[in-house]
Protein backbone atom coordinates (compact mmCIF):
# COMPACT_ATOMS: atom_id res chain seq x y z
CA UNK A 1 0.00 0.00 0.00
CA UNK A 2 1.63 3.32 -0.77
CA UNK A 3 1.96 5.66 1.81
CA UNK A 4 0.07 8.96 0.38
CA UNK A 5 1.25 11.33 3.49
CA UNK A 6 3.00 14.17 2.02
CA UNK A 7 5.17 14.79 5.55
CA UNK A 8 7.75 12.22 6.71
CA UNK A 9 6.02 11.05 10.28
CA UNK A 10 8.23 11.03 13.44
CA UNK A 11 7.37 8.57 16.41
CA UNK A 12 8.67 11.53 18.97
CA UNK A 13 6.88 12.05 22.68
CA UNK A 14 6.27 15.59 23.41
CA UNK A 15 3.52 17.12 25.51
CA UNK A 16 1.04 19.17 24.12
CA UNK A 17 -1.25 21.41 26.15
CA UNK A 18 -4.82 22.34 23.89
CA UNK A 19 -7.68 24.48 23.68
CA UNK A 20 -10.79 25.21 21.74
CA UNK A 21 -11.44 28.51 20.12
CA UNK A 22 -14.47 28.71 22.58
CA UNK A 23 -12.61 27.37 25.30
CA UNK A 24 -14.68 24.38 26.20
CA UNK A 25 -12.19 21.98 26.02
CA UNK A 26 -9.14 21.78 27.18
CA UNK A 27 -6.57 19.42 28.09
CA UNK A 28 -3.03 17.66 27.54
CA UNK A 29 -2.06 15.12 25.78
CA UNK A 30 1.50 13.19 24.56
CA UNK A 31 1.90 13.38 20.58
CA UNK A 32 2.10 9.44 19.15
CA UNK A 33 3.79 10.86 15.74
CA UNK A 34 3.96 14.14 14.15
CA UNK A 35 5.03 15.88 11.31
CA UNK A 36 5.55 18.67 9.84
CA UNK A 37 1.55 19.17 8.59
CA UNK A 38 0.11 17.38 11.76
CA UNK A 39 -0.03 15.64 14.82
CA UNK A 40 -2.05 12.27 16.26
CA UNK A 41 -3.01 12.81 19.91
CA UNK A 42 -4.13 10.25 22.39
CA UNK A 43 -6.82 11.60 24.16
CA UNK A 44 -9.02 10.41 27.31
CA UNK A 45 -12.15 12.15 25.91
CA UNK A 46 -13.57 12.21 22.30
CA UNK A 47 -12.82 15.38 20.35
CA UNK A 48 -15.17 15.68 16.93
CA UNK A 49 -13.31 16.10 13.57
CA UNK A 50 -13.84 20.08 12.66
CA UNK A 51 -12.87 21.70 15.95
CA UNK A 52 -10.14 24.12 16.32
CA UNK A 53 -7.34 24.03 18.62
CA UNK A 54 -5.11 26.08 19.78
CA UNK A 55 -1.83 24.24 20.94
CA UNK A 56 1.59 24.56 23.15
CA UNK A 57 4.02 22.49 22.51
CA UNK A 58 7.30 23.04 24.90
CA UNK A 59 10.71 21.65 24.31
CA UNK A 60 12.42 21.55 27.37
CA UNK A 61 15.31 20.25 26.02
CA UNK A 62 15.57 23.03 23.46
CA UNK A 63 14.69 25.70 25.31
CA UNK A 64 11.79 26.30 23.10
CA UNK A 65 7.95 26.53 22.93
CA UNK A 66 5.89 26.24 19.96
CA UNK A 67 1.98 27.54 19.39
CA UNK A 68 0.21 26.50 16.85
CA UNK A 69 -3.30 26.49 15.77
CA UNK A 70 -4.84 23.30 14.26
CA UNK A 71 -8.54 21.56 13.07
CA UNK A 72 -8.96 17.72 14.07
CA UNK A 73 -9.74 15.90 10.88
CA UNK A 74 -10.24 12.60 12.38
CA UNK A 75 -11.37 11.16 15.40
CA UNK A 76 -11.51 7.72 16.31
CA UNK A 77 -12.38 5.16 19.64
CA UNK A 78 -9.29 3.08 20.31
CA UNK A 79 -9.79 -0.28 20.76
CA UNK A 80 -6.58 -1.86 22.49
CA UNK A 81 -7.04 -1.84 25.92
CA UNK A 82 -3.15 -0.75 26.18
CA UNK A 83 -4.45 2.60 23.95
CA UNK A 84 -5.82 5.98 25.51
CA UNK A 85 -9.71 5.39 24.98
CA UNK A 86 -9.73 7.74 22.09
CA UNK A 87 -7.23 9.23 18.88
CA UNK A 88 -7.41 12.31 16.65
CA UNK A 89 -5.32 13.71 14.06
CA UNK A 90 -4.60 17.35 13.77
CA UNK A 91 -3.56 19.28 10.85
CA UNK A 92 -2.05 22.10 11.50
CA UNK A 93 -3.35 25.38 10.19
CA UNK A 94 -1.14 27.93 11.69
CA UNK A 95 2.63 27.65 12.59
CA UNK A 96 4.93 30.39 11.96
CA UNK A 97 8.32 28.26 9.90
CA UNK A 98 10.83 28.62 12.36
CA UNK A 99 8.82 26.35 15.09
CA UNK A 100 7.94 24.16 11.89
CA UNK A 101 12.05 23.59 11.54
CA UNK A 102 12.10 23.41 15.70
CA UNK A 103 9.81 20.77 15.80
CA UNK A 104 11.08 18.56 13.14
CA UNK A 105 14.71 19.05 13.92
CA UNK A 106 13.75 18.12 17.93
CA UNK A 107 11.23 15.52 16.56
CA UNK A 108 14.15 13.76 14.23
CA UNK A 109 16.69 13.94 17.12
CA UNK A 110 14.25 12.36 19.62
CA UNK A 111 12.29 9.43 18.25
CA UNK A 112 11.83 6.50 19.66
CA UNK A 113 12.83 3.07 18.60
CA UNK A 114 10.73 0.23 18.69
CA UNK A 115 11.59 -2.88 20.21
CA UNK A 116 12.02 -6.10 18.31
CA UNK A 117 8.59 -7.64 19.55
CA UNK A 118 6.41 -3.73 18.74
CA UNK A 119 8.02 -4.22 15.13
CA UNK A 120 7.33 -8.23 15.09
CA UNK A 121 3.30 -7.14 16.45
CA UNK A 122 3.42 -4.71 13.92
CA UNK A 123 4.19 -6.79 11.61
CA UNK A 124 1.61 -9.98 12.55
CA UNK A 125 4.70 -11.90 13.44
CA UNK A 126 3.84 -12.51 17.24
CA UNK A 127 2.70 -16.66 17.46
CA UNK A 128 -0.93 -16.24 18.95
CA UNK A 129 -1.11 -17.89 22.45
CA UNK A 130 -4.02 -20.21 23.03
């Protein structure tokens, strides 16, 4: 299946703080992959696809924070019990170019390997127990 995303996708943990436009919800989360148009958040509560938010992202090792603006464009119910109960994708909207080249340059530096048995699971190479 060919990937059609036109950003390369980092697996990189960084907290993100959110908000609505109207303020009604709020929250962090911990990105699962980003790139450079968007970000997947796990989330405890179910956000719809269309709503605006306003994001902080803060690189402590860097020195840096980043604010963005973004619209979710998916939402979905996880259904692994070792998942948050919920995901949604956010495409950013707003994000002035210099925290663009922040966030991919910390996000490149920083991601996280998987272990042989995630890439095996991944993969449908675990032997089922029964």
């Amino acid at each position: 299946m060919k990937n059609r995303r036109r950003f390369e996708r980092y697996e990189c943990l960084v907290e993100i703080r959110y908000k609505s436009a109207d303020g009604k919800i709020e929250g962090y989360s911990f990105s699962k992959d980003l790139s450079r148009g968007g970000i997947c958040l796990p989330l405890d509560t179910h956000i719809s696809p269309y709503t605006r938010l306003e994001i902080v992202i803060d690189l402590p090792s860097e020195g840096k924070r980043i604010i963005a603006s973004g619209i979710v464009v998916w939402s979905h119910k996880n259904t692994c019990h070792w998942e948050p109960l919920y995901s949604a994708g956010l495409k950013f909207e707003r994000m002035d170019p210099v925290s663009a080249e922040n966030l991919i340059s910390f996000a490149s530096n920083h991601r996280w390997q998987k272990t042989d048995f995630e890439q095996r699971l991944e993969h449908n190479q675990v032997p089922l127990v029964s």
